[in-house]
C-alpha atoms as a PDB file:
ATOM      1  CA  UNK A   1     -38.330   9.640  13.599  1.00  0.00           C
ATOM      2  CA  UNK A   2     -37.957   8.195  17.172  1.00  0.00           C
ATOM      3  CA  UNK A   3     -40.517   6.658  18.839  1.00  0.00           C
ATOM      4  CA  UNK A   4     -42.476   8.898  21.821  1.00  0.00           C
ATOM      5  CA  UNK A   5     -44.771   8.951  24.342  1.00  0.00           C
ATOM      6  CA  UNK A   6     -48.324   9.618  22.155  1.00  0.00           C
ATOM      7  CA  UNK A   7     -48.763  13.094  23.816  1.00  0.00           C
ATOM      8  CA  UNK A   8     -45.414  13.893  22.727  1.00  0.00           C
ATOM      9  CA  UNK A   9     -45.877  12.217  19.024  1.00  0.00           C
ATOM     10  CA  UNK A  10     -49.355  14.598  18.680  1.00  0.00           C
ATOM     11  CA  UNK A  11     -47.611  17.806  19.576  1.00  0.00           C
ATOM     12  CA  UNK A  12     -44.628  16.784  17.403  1.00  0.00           C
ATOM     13  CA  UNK A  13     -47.266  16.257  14.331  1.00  0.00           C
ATOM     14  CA  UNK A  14     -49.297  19.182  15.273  1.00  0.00           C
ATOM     15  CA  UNK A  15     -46.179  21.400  14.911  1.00  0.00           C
ATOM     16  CA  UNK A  16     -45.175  19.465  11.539  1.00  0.00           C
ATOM     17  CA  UNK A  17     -48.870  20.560  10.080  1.00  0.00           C
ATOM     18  CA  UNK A  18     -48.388  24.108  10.829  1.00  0.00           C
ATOM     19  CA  UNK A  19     -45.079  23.771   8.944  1.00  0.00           C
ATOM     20  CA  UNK A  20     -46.812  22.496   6.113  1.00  0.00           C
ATOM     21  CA  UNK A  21     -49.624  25.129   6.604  1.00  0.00           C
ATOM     22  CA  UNK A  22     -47.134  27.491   6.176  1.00  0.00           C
ATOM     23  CA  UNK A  23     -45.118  26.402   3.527  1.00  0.00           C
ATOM     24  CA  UNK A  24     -48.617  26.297   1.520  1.00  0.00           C
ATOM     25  CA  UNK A  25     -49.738  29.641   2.753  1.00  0.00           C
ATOM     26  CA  UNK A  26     -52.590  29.150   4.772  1.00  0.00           C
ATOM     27  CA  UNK A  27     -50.813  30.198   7.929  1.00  0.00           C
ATOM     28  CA  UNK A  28     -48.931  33.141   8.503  1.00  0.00           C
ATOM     29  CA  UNK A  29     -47.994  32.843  12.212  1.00  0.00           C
ATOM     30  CA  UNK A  30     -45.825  30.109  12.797  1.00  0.00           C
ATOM     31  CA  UNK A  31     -43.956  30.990  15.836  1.00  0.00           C
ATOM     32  CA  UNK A  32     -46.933  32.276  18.751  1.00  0.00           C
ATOM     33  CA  UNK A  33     -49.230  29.540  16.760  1.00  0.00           C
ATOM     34  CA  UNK A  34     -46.683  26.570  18.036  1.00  0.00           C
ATOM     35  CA  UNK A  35     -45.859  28.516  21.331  1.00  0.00           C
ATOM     36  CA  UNK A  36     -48.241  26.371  23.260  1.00  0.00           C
ATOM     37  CA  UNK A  37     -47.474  23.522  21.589  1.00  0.00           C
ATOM     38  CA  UNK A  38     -43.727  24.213  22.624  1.00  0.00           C
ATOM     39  CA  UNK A  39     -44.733  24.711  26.366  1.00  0.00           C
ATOM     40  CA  UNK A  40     -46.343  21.018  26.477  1.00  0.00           C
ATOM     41  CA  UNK A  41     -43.184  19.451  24.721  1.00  0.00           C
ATOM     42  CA  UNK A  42     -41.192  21.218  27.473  1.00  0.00           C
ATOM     43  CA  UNK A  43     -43.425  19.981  30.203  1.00  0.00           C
ATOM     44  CA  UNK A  44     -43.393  16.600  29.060  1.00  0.00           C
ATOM     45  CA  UNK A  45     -40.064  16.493  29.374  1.00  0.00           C
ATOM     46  CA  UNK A  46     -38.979  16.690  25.474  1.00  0.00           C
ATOM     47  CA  UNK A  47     -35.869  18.210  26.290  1.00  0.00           C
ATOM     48  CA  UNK A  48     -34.394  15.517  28.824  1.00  0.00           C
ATOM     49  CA  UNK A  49     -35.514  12.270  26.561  1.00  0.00           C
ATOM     50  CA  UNK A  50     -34.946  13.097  23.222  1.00  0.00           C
ATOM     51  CA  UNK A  51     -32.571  11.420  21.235  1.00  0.00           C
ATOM     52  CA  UNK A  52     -32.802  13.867  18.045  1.00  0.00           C
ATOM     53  CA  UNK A  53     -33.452  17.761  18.248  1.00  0.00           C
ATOM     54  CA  UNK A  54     -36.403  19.364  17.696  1.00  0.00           C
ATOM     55  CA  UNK A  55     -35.952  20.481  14.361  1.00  0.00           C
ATOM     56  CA  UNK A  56     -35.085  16.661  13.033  1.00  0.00           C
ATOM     57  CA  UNK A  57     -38.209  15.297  14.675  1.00  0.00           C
ATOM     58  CA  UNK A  58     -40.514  18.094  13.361  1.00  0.00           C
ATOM     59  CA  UNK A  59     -38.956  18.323   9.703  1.00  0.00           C
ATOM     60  CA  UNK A  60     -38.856  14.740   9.510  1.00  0.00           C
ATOM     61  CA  UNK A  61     -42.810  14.361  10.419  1.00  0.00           C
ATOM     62  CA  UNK A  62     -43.512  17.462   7.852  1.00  0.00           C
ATOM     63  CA  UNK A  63     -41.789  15.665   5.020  1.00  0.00           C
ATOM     64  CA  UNK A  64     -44.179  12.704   5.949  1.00  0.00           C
ATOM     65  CA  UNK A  65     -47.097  14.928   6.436  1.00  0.00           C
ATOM     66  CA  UNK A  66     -46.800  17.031   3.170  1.00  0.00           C
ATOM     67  CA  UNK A  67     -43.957  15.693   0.507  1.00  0.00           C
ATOM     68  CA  UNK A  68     -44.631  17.424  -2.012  1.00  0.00           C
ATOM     69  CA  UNK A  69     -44.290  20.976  -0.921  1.00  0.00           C
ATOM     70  CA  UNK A  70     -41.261  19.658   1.297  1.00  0.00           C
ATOM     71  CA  UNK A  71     -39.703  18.479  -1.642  1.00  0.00           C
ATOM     72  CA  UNK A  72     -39.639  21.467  -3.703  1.00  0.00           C
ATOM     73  CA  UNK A  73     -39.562  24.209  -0.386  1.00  0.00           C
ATOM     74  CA  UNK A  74     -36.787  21.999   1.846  1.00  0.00           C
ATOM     75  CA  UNK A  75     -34.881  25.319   2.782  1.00  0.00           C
ATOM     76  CA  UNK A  76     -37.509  27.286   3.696  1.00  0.00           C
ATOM     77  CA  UNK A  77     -39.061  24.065   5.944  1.00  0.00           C
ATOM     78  CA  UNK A  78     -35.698  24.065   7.550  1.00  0.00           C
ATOM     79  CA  UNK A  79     -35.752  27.790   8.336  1.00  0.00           C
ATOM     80  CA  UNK A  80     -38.979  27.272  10.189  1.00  0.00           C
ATOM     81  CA  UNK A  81     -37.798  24.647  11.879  1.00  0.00           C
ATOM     82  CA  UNK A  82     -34.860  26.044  12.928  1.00  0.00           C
ATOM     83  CA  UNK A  83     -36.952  28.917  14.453  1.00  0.00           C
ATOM     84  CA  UNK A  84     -39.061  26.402  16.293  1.00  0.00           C
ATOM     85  CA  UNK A  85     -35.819  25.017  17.330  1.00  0.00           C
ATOM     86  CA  UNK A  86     -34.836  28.487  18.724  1.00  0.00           C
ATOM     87  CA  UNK A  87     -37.748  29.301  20.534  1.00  0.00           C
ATOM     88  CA  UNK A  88     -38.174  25.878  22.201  1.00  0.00           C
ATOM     89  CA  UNK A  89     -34.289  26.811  23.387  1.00  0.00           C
ATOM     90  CA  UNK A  90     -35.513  29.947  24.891  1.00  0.00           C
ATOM     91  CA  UNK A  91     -38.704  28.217  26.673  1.00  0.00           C
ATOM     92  CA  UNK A  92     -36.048  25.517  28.433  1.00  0.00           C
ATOM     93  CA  UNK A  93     -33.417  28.238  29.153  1.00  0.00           C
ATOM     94  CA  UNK A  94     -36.392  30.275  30.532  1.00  0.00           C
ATOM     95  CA  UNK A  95     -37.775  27.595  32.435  1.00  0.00           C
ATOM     96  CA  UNK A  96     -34.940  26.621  33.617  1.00  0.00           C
ATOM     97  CA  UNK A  97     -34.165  29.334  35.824  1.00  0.00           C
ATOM     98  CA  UNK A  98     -34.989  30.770  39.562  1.00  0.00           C
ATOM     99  CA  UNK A  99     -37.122  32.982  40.084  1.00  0.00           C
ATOM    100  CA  UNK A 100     -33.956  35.926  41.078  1.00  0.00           C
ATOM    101  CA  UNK A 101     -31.982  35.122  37.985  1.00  0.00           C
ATOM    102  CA  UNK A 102     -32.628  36.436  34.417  1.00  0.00           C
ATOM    103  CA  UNK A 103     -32.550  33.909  31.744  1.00  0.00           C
ATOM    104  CA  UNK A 104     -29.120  33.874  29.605  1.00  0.00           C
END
């Protein structure tokens, strides 16, 4: 894990717990539950600084956050992560265009 901003660091936890949520079942909507969170790491600027992906940072801080089920589950914690990593992609192509052009 690098070390972040705290704002950043909180949102990057915050999505590692609803990993963990999910991988033990008590949540069951992943992707529009860590949309906002998403928007803020954009808007901090998450994108520009970071030195490892999205998907490293959060799968790294899940591991931390819940070992045991990480342990045992480590492919299905990387294919939510790798959705987070997808959707935070769209939300910086998205943002990242005028108002006249479509998003690629």
């Amino acid at each position: 894990m690098t070390q972040l901003n705290p704002e950043v660091e909180a949102q990057l936890t915050a999505l590692a717990q609803l990993c963990c949520d999910t991988l033990n079942g008590v949540n069951h909507d992943l992707i529009d539950q860590s949309e906002p969170l998403l928007k803020a790491l954009l808007m901090c600027g998450f994108n520009r600084n970071k030195v490892q992906t999205l998907m490293v940072e959060v799968e790294q801080r899940a591991k931390n956050i819940c070992p045991l089920c990480t342990l045992h589950r480590g492919g299905e914690l990387a294919s939510l992560t790798s959705g987070l990593e997808q959707k935070f992609k769209i939300l910086v192509q998205w943002e990242s265009t005028s108002p006249n052009q479509t998003p690629r």
